[in-house]
Protein backbone atom coordinates (compact mmCIF):
# COMPACT_ATOMS: atom_id res chain seq x y z
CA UNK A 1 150.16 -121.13 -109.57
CA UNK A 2 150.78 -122.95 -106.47
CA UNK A 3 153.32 -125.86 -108.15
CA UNK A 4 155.22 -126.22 -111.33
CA UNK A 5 152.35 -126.70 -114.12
CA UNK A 6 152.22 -127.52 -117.36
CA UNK A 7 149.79 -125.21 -119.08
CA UNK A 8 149.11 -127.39 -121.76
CA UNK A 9 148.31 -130.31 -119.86
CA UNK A 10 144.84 -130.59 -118.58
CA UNK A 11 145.57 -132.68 -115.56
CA UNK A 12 148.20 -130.48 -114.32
CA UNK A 13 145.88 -127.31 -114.49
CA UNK A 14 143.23 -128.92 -112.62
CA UNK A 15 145.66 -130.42 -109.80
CA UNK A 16 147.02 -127.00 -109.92
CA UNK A 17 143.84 -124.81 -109.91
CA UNK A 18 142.68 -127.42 -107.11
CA UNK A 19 145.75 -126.32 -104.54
CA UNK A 20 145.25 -122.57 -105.68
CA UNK A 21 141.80 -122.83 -104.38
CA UNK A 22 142.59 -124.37 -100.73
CA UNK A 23 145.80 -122.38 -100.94
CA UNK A 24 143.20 -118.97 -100.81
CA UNK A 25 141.15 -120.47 -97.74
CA UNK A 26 144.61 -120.39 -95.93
CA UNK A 27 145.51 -116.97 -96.85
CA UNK A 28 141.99 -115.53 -96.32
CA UNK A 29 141.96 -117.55 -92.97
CA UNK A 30 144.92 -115.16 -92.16
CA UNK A 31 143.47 -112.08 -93.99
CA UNK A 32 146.19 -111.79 -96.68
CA UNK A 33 143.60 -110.76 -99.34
CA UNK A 34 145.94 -109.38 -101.58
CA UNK A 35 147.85 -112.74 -102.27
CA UNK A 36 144.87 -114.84 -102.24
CA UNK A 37 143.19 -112.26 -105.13
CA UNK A 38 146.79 -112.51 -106.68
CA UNK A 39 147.24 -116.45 -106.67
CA UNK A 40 143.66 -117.23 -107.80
CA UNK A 41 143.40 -114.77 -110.94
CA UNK A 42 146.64 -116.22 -112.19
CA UNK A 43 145.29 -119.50 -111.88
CA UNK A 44 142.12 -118.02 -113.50
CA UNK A 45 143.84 -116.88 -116.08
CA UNK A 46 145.77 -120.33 -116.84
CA UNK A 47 142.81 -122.36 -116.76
CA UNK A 48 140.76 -120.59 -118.81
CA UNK A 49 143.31 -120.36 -121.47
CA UNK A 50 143.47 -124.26 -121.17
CA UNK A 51 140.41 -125.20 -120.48
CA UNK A 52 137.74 -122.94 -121.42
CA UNK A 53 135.40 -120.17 -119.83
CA UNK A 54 132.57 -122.89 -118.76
CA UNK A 55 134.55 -126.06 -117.46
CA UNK A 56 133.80 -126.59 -114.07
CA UNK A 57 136.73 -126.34 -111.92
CA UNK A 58 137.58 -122.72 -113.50
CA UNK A 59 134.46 -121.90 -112.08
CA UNK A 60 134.94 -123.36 -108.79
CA UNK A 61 138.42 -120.79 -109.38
CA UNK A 62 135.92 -118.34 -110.14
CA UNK A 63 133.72 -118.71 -106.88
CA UNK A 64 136.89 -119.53 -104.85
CA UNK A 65 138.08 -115.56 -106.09
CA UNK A 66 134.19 -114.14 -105.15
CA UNK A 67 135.11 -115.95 -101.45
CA UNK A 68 138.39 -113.89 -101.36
CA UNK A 69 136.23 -110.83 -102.34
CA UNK A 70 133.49 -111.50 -99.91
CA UNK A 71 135.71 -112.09 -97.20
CA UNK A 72 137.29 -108.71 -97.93
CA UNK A 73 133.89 -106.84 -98.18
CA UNK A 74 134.53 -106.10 -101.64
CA UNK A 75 130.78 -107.19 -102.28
CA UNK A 76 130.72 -106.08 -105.87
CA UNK A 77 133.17 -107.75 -106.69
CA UNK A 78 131.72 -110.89 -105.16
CA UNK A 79 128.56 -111.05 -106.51
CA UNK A 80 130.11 -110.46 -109.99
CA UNK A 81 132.74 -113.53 -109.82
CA UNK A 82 129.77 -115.79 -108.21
CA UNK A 83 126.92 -115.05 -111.09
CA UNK A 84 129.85 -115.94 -113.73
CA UNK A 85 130.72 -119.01 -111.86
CA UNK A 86 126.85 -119.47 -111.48
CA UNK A 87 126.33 -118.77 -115.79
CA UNK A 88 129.37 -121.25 -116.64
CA UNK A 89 128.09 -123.85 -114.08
CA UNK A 90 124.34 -123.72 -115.05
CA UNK A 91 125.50 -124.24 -118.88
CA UNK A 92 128.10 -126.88 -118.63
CA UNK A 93 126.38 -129.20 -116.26
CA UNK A 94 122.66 -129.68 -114.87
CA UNK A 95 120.44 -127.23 -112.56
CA UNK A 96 120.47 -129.02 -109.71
CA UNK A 97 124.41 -129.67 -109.92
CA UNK A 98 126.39 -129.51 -106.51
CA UNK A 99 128.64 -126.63 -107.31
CA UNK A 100 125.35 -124.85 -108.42
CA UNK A 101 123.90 -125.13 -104.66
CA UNK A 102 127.35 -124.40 -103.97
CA UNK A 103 127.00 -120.75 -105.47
CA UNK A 104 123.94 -120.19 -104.56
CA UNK A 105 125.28 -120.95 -100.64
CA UNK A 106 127.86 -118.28 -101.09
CA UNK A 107 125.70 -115.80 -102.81
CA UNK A 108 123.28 -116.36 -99.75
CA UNK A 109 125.96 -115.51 -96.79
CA UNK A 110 127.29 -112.44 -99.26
CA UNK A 111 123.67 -110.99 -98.70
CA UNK A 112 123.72 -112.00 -95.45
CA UNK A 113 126.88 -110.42 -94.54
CA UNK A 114 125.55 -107.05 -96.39
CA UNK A 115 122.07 -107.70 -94.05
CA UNK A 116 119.71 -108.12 -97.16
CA UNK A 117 118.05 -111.12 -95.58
CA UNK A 118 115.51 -111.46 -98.09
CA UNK A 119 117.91 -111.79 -100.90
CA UNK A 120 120.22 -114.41 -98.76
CA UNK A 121 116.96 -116.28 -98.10
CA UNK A 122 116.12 -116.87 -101.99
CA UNK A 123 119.60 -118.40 -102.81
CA UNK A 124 119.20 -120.68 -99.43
CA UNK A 125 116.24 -122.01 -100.44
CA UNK A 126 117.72 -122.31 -103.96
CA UNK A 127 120.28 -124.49 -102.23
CA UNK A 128 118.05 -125.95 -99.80
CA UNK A 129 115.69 -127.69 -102.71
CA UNK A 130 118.91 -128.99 -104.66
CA UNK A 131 120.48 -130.42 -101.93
CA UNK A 132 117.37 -132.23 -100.97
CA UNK A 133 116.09 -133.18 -104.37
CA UNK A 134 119.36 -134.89 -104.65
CA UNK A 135 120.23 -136.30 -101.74
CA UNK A 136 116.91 -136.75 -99.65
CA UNK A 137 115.05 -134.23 -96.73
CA UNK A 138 116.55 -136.89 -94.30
CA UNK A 139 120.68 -136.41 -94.97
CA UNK A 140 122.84 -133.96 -92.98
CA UNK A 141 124.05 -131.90 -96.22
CA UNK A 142 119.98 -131.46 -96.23
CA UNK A 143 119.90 -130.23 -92.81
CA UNK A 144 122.85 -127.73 -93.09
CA UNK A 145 121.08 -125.71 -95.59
CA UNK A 146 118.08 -125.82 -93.76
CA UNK A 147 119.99 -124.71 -90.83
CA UNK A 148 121.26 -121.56 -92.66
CA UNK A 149 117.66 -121.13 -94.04
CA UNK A 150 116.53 -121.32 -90.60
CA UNK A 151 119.19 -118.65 -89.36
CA UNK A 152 117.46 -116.29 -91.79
CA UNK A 153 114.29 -116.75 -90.79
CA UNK A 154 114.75 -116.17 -87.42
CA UNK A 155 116.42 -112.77 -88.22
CA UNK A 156 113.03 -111.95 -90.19
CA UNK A 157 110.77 -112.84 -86.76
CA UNK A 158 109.77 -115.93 -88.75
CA UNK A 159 110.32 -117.54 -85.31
CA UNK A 160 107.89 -120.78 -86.54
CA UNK A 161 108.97 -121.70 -89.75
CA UNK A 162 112.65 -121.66 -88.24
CA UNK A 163 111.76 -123.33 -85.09
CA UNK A 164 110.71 -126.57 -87.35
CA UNK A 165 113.38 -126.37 -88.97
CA UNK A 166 115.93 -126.40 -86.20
CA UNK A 167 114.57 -129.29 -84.52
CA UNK A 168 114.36 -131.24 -87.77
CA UNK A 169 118.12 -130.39 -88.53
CA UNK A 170 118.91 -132.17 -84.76
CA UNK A 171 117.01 -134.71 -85.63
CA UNK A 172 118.57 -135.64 -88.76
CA UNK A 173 122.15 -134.94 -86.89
CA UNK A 174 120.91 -136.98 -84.39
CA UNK A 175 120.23 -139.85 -86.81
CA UNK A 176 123.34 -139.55 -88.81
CA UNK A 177 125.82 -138.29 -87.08
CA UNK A 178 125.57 -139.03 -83.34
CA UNK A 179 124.64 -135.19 -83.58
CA UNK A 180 128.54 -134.29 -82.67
CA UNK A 181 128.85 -132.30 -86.47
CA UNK A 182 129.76 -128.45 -86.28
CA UNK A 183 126.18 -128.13 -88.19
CA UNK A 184 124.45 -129.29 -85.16
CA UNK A 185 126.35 -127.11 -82.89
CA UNK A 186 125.02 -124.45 -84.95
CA UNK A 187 121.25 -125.38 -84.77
CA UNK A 188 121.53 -126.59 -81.06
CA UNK A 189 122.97 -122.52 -80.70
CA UNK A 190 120.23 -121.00 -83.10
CA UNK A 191 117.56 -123.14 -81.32
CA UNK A 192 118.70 -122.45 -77.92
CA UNK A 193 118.22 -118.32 -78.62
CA UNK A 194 114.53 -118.64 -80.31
CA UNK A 195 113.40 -120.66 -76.60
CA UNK A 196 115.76 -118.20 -75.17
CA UNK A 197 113.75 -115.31 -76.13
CA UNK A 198 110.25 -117.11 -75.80
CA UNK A 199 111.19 -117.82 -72.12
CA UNK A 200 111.69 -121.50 -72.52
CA UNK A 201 114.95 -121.55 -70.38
CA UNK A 202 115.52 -124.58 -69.30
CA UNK A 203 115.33 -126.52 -73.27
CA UNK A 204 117.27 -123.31 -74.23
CA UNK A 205 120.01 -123.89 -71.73
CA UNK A 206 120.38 -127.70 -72.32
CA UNK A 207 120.78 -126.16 -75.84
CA UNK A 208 123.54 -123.69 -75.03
CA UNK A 209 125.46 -127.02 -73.22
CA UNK A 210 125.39 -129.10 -76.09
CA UNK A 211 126.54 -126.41 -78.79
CA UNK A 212 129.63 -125.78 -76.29
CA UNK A 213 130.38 -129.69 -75.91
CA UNK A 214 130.48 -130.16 -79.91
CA UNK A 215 132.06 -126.91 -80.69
CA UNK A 216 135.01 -127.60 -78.27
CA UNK A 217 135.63 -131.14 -80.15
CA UNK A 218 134.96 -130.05 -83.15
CA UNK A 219 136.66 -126.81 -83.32
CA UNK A 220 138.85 -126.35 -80.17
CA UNK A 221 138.07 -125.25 -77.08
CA UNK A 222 139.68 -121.80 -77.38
CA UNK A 223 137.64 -121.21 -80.54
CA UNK A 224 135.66 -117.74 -80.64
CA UNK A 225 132.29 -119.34 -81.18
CA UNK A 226 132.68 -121.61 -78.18
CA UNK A 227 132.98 -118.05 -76.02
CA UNK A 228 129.93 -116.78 -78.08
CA UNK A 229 127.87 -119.67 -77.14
CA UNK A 230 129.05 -119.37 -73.26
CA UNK A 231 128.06 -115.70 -73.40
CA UNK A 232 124.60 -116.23 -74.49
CA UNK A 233 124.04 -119.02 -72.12
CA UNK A 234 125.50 -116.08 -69.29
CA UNK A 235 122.50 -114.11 -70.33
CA UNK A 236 120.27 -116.55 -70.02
CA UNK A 237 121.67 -117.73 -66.48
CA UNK A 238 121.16 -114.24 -65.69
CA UNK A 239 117.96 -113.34 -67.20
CA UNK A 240 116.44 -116.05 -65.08
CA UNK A 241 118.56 -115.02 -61.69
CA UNK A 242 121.11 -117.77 -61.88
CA UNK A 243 123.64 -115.02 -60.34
CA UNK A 244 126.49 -117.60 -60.19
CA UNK A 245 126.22 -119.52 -62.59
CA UNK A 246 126.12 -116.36 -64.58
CA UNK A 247 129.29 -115.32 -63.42
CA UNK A 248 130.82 -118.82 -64.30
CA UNK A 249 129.61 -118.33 -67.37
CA UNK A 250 130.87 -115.58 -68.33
CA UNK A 251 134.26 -116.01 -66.82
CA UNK A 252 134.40 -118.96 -68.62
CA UNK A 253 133.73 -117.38 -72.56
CA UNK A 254 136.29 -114.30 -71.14
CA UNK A 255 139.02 -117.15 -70.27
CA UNK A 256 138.00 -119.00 -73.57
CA UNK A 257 138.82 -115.50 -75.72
CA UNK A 258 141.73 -114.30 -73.70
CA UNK A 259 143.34 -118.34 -74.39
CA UNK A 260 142.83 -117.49 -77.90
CA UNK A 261 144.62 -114.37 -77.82
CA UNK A 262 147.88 -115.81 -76.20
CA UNK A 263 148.06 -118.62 -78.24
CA UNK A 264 147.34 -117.79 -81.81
CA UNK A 265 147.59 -114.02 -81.61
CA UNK A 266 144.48 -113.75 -82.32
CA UNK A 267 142.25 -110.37 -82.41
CA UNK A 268 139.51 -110.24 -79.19
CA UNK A 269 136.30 -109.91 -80.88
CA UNK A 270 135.36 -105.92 -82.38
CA UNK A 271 131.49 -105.89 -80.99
CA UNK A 272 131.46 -106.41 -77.17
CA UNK A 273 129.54 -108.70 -75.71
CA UNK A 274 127.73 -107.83 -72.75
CA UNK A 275 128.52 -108.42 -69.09
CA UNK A 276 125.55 -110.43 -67.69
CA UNK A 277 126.40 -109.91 -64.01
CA UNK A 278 126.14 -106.44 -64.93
CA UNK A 279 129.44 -105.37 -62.78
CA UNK A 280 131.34 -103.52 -64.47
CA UNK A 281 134.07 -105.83 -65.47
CA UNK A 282 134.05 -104.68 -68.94
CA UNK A 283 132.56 -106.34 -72.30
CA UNK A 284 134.51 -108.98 -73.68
């Protein structure tokens, strides 16, 4: 456990299973696996010994050890910590409980990352119709899952249905939020590369600018997705012979990733991305 506990004190198990869990975002955040599959079945094993099978912050433990797994491609492993979370959570509380949507988000992106899109899209709209049965169609929490529904979609040619959904997400950000939330970044991107490839270029690129101005306040402007953003808006520029602005383009997401590098030691992205000035200056 993470602090001195008292294992027969339910308090102190909770505050302690609480820091295990964000203590295992850190160490996944830095790929120690190992420690973060370590910390979290000890505290699994405490606070089930305290506090039972089906209380709901051991299964929060539970899901917080199937993130660890996921994160690690250990799939398997995954999906069997998430449906036990999912059985203990659906018994001790309600069906349309938060951590249940909760589950059924992480159970989604676990299919995602294993590219069964079909099987992602049934827990997102699992957590798409809780989210909005309890807190309304119109509130950002709403529009984040339909935003990852949406992402789906488009990655099943369902180019309509996520189109609506996109601009429906902004406009709830919009409303909210100023639209300056990571969430809209994300649809303003997703949007941006369904006009993209229907030849709508100039909606697509104001798009691309606004998911770079809210991803560089809201998560740095050396973060990786900032340079993925630039690059597809580089594409774009060139697709529609914007030669120069192209080239800024892409200089600018190479300068973004190489800042990233220096600073925080950071790996340079596995897949390539593409070159849209198409001279042989190498992928990023």
């Amino acid at each position: 456990m993470t602090t001195s506990v008292d294992p027969d004190d339910d308090d102190s198990v909770r505050q302690s299973m609480e820091q295990m869990n964000n203590l295992a975002v850190t160490l996944c955040d830095e790929e120690r696996y190992s420690e973060a599959e370590a910390l979290l079945l000890d505290g699994l094993r405490v606070g089930e010994a305290r506090l039972g099978g089906q209380d709901l912050d051991v299964a929060r433990g539970r899901r917080s050890l199937g993130n660890v797994y996921r994160c690690w491609r250990r799939f398997s492993d995954a999906k069997a910590n998430y449906l036990h979370a999912l059985g203990a959570v659906e018994t001790g509380t309600t069906p349309d409980h938060p951590e249940v949507a909760a589950t059924y988000r992480d159970l989604a992106e676990m299919h995602r990352l294993q590219g069964e899109v079909a099987e992602a899209e049934t827990y997102a709209r699992r957590a798409l119709a809780i989210t909005a049965s309890r807190l309304g169609t119109a509130h950002p929490d709403t529009a984040a899952d339909s935003v990852t529904l949406a992402v789906l979609l488009a990655k099943q040619a369902r180019y309509d249905e996520a189109e609506a959904l996109l601009r429906q997400a902004l406009t709830t950000f919009d409303a909210a939020r100023g639209g300056a939330s990571y969430m809209a970044a994300v649809a303003a991107h997703e949007l941006g590369v369904l006009l993209a490839d229907r030849g709508e270029a100039d909606e697509a690129a104001s798009l691309y600018c606004r998911s770079v101005a809210i991803k560089r306040h809201v998560l740095g402007p050396e973060h990786p997705e900032v340079a993925i953003t630039l690059h597809n808006w580089a594409l774009l520029a060139g697709a529609t012979g914007q030669v120069e602005e192209a080239r800024r383009l892409w200089a600018d997401a190479e300068a973004t990733l190489n800042a990233r590098v220096a600073t925080s030691g950071d790996r340079r992205p596995k897949d390539g991305m593409m070159n849209p000035a198409g001279e042989g200056a190498g992928d990023l």
